[in-house]
PDB file of N, CA and C in Angstrom:
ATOM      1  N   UNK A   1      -0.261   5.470 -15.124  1.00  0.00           N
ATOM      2  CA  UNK A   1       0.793   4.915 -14.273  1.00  0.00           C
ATOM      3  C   UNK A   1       0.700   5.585 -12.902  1.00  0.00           C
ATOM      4  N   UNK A   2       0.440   4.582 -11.917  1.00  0.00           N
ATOM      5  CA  UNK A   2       0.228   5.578 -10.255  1.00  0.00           C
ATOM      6  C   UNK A   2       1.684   5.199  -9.982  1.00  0.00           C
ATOM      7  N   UNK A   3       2.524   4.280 -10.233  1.00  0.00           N
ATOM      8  CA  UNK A   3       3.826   4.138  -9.552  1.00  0.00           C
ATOM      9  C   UNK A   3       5.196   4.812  -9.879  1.00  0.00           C
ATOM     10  N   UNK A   4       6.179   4.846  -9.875  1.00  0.00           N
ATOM     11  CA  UNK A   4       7.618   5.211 -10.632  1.00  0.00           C
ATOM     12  C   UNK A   4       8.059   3.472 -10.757  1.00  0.00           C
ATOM     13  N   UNK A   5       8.977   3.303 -11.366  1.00  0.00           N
ATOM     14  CA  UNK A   5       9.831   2.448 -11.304  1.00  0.00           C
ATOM     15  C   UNK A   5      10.421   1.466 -10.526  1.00  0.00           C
ATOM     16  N   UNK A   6      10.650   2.181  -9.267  1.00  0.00           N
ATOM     17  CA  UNK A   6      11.251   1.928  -8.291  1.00  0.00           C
ATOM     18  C   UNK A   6      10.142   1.414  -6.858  1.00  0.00           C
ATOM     19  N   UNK A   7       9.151   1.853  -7.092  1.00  0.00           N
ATOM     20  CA  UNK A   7       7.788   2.061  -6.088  1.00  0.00           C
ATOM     21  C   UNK A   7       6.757   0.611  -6.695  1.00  0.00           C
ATOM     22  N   UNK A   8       6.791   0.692  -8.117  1.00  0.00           N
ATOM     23  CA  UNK A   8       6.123  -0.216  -8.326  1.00  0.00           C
ATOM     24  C   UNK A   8       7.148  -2.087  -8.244  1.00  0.00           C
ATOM     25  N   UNK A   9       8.632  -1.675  -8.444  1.00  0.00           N
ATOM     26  CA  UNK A   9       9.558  -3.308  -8.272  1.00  0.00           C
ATOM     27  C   UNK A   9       9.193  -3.123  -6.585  1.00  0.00           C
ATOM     28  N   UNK A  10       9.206  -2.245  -5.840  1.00  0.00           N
ATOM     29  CA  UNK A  10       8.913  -2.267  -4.142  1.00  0.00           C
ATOM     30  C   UNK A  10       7.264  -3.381  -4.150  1.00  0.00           C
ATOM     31  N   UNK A  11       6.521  -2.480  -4.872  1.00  0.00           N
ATOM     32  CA  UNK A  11       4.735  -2.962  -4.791  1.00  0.00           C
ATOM     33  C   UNK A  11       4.737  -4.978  -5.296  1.00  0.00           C
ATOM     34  N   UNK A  12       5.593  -5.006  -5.933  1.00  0.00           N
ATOM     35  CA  UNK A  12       5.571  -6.107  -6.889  1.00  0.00           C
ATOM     36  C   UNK A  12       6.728  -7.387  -5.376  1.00  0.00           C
ATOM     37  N   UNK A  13       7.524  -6.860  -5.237  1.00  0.00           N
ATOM     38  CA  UNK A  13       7.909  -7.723  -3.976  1.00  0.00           C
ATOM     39  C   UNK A  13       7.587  -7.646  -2.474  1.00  0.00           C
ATOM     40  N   UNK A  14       6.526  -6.764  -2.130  1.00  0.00           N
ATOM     41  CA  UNK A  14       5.942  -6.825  -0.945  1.00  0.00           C
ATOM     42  C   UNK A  14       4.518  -8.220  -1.440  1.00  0.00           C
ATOM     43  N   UNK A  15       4.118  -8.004  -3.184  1.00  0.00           N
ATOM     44  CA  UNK A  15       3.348  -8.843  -3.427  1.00  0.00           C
ATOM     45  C   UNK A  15       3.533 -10.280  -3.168  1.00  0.00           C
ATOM     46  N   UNK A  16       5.017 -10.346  -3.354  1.00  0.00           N
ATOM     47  CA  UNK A  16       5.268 -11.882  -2.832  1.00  0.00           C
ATOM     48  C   UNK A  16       5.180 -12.756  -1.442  1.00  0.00           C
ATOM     49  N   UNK A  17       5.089 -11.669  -0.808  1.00  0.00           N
ATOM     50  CA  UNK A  17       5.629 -11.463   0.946  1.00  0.00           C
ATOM     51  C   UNK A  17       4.316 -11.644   2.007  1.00  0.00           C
ATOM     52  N   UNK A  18       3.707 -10.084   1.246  1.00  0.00           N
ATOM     53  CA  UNK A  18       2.484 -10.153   2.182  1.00  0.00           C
ATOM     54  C   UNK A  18       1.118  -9.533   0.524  1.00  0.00           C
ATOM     55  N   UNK A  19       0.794 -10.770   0.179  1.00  0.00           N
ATOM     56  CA  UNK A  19      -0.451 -10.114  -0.624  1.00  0.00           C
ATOM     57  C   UNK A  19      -1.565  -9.553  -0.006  1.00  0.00           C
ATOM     58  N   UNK A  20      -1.755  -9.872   1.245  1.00  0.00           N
ATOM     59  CA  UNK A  20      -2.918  -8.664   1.633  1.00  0.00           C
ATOM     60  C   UNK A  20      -2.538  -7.462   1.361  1.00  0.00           C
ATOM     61  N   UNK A  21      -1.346  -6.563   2.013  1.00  0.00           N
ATOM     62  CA  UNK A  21      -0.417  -5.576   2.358  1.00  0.00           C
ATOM     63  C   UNK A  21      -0.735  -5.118   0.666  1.00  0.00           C
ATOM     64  N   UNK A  22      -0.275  -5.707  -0.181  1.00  0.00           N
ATOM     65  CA  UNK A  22       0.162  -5.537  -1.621  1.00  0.00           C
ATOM     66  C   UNK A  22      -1.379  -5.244  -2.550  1.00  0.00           C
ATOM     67  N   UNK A  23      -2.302  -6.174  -2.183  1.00  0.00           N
ATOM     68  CA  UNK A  23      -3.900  -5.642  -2.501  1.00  0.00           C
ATOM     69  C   UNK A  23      -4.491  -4.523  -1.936  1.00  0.00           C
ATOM     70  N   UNK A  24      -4.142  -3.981  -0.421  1.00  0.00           N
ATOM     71  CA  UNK A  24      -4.549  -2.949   0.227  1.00  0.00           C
ATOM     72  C   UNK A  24      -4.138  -1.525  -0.664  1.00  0.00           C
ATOM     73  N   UNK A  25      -2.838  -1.996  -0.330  1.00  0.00           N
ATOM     74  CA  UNK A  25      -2.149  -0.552  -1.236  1.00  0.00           C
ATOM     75  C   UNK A  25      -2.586  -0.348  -2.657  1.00  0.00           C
ATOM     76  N   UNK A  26      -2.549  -1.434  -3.649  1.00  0.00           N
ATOM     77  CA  UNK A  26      -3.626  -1.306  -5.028  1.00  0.00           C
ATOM     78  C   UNK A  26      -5.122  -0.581  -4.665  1.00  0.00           C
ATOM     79  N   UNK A  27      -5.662  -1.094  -3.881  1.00  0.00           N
ATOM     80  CA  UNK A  27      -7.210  -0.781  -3.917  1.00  0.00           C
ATOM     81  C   UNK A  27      -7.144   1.042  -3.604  1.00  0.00           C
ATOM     82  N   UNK A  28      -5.697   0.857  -2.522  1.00  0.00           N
ATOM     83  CA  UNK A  28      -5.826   2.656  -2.132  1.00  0.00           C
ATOM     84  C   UNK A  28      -5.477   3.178  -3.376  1.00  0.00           C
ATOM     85  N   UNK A  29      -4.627   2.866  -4.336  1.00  0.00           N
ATOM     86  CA  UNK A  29      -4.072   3.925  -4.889  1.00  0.00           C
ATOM     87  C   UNK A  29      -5.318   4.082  -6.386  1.00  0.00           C
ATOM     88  N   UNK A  30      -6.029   2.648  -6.674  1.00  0.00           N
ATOM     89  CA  UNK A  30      -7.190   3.088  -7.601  1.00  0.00           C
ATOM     90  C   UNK A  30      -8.083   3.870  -7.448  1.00  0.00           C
ATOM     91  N   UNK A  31      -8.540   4.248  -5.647  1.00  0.00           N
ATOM     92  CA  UNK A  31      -9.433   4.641  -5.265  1.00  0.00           C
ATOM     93  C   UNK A  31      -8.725   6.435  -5.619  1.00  0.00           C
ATOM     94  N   UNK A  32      -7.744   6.590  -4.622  1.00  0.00           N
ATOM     95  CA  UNK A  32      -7.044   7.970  -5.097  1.00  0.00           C
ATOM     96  C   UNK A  32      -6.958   8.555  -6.044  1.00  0.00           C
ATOM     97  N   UNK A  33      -6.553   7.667  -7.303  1.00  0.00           N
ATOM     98  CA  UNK A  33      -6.538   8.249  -8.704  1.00  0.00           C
ATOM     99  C   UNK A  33      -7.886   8.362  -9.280  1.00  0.00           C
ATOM    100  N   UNK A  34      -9.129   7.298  -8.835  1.00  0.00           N
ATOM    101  CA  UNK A  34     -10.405   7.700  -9.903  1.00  0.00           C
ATOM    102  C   UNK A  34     -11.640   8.867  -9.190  1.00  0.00           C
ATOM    103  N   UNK A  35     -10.862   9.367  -7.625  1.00  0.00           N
ATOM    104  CA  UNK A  35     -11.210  10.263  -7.130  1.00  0.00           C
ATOM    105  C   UNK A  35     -10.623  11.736  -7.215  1.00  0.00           C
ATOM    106  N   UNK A  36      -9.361  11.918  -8.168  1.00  0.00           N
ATOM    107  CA  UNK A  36      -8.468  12.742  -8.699  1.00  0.00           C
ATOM    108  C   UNK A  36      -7.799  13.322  -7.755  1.00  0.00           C
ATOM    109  N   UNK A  37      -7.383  12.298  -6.753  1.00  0.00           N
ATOM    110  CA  UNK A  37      -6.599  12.748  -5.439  1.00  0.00           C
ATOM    111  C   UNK A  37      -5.113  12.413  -6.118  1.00  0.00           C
ATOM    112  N   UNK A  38      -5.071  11.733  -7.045  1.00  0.00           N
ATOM    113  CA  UNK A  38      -3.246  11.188  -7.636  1.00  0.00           C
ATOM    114  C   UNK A  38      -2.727  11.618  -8.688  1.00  0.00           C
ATOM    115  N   UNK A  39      -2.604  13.046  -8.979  1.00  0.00           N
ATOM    116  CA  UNK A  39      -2.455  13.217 -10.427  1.00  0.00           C
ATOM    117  C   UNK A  39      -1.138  12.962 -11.459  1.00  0.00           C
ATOM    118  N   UNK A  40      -0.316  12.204 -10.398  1.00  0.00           N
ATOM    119  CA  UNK A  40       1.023  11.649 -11.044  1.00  0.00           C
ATOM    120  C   UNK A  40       1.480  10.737 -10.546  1.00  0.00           C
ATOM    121  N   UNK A  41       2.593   9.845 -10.519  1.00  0.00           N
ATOM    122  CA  UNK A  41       3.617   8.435 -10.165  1.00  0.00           C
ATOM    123  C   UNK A  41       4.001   8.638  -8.739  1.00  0.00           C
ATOM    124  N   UNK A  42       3.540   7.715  -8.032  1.00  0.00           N
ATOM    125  CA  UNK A  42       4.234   8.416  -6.908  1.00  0.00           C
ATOM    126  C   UNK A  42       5.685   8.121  -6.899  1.00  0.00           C
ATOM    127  N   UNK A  43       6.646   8.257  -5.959  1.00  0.00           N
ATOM    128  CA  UNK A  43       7.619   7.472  -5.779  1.00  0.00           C
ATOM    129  C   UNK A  43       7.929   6.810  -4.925  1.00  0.00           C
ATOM    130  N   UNK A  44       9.255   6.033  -4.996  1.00  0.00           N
ATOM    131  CA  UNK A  44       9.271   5.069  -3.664  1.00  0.00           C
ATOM    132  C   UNK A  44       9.245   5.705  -2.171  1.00  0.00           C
ATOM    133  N   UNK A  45       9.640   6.424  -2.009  1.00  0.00           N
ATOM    134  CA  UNK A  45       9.782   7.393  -0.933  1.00  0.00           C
ATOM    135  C   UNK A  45       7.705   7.615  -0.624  1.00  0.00           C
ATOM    136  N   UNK A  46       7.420   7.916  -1.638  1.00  0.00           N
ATOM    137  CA  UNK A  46       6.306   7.871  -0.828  1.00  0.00           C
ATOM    138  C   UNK A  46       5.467   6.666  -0.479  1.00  0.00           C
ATOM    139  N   UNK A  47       5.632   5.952  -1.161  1.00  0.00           N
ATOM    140  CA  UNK A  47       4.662   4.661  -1.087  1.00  0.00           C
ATOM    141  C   UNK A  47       5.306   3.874   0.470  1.00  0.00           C
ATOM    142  N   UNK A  48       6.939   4.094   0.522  1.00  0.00           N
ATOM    143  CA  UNK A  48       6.731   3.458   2.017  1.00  0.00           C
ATOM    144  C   UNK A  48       6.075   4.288   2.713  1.00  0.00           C
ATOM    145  N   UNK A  49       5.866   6.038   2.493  1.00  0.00           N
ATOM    146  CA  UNK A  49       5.040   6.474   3.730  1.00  0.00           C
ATOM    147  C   UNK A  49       3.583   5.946   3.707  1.00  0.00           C
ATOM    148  N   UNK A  50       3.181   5.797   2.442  1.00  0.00           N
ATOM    149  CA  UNK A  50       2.006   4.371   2.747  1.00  0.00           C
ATOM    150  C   UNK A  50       1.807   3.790   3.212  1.00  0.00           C
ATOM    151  N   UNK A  51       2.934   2.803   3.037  1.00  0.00           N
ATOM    152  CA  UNK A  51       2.779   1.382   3.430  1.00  0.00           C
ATOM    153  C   UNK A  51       2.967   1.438   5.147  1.00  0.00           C
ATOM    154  N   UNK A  52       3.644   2.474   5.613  1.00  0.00           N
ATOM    155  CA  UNK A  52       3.796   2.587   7.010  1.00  0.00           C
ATOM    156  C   UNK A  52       2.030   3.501   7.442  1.00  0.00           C
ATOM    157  N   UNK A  53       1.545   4.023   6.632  1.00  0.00           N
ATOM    158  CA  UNK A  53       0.300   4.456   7.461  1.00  0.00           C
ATOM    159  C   UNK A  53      -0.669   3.301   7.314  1.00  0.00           C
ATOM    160  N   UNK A  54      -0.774   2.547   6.108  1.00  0.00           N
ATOM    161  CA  UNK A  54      -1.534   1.405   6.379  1.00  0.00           C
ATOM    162  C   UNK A  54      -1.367  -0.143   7.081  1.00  0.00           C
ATOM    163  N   UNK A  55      -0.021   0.039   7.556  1.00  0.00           N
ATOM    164  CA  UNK A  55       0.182  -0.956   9.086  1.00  0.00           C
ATOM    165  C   UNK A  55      -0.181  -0.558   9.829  1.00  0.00           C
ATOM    166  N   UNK A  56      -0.218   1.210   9.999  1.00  0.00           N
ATOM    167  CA  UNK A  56      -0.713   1.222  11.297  1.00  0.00           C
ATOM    168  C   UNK A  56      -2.211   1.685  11.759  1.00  0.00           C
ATOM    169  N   UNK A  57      -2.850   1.639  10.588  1.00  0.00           N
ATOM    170  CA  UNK A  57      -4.018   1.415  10.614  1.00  0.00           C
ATOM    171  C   UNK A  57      -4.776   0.245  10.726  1.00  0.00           C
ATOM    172  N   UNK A  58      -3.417  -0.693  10.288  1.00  0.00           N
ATOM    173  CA  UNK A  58      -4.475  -2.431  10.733  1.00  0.00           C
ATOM    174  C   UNK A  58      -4.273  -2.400  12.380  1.00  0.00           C
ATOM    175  N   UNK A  59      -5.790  -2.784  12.882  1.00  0.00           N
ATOM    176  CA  UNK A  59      -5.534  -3.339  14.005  1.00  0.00           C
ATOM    177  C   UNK A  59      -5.625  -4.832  14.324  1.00  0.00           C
ATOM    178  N   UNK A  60      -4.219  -4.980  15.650  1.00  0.00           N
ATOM    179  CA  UNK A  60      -4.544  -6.304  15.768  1.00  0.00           C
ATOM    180  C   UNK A  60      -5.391  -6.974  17.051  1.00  0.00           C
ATOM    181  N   UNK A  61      -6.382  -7.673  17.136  1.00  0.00           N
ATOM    182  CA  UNK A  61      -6.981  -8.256  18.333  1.00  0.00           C
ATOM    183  C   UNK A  61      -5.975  -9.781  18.776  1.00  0.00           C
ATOM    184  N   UNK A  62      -6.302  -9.905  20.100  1.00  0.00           N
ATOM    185  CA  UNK A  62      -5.446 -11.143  20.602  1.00  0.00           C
ATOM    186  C   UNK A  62      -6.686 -11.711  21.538  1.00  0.00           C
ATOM    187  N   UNK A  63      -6.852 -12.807  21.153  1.00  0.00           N
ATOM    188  CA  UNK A  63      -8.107 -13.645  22.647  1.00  0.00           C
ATOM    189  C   UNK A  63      -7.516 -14.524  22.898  1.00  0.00           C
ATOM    190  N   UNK A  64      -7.786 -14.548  24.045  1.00  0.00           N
ATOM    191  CA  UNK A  64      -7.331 -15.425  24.737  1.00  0.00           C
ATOM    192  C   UNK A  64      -7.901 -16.308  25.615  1.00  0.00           C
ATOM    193  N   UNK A  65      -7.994 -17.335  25.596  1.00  0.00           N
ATOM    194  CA  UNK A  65      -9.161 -18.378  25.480  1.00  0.00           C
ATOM    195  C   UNK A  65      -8.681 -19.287  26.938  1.00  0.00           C
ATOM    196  N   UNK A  66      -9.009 -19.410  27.785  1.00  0.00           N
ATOM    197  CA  UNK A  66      -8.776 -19.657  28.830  1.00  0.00           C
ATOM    198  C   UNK A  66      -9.617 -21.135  29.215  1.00  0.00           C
TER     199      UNK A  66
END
């Protein structure tokens, strides 16, 4: 179990919202745990500090086509 309770009903309705957002954060947290960076549940408290470092790691481009 990488989630608590509360972190994973959060993971499960961002899934509805934004499934990229919701696959990103899965792929991080499999990668963490089978690299033995996760050795317990996180909680909700932390997973938004997640979810806020991996927005701001997406970047966005804008063109503009003239």
């Amino acid at each position: 179990v990488l989630l608590d309770q509360d972190a994973r009903q959060r993971l499960m309705n961002i899934r509805m919202v934004k499934p990229e957002l919701a696959l990103a954060v899965e792929n991080y947290l499999i990668t963490a745990a089978s690299e033995g960076k996760l050795n317990r549940a996180l909680t909700d408290d932390e997973l938004k500090q997640l979810l806020i470092n991996l927005k701001k790691k997406k970047k966005q481009f804008k063109i503009d086509r003239r």
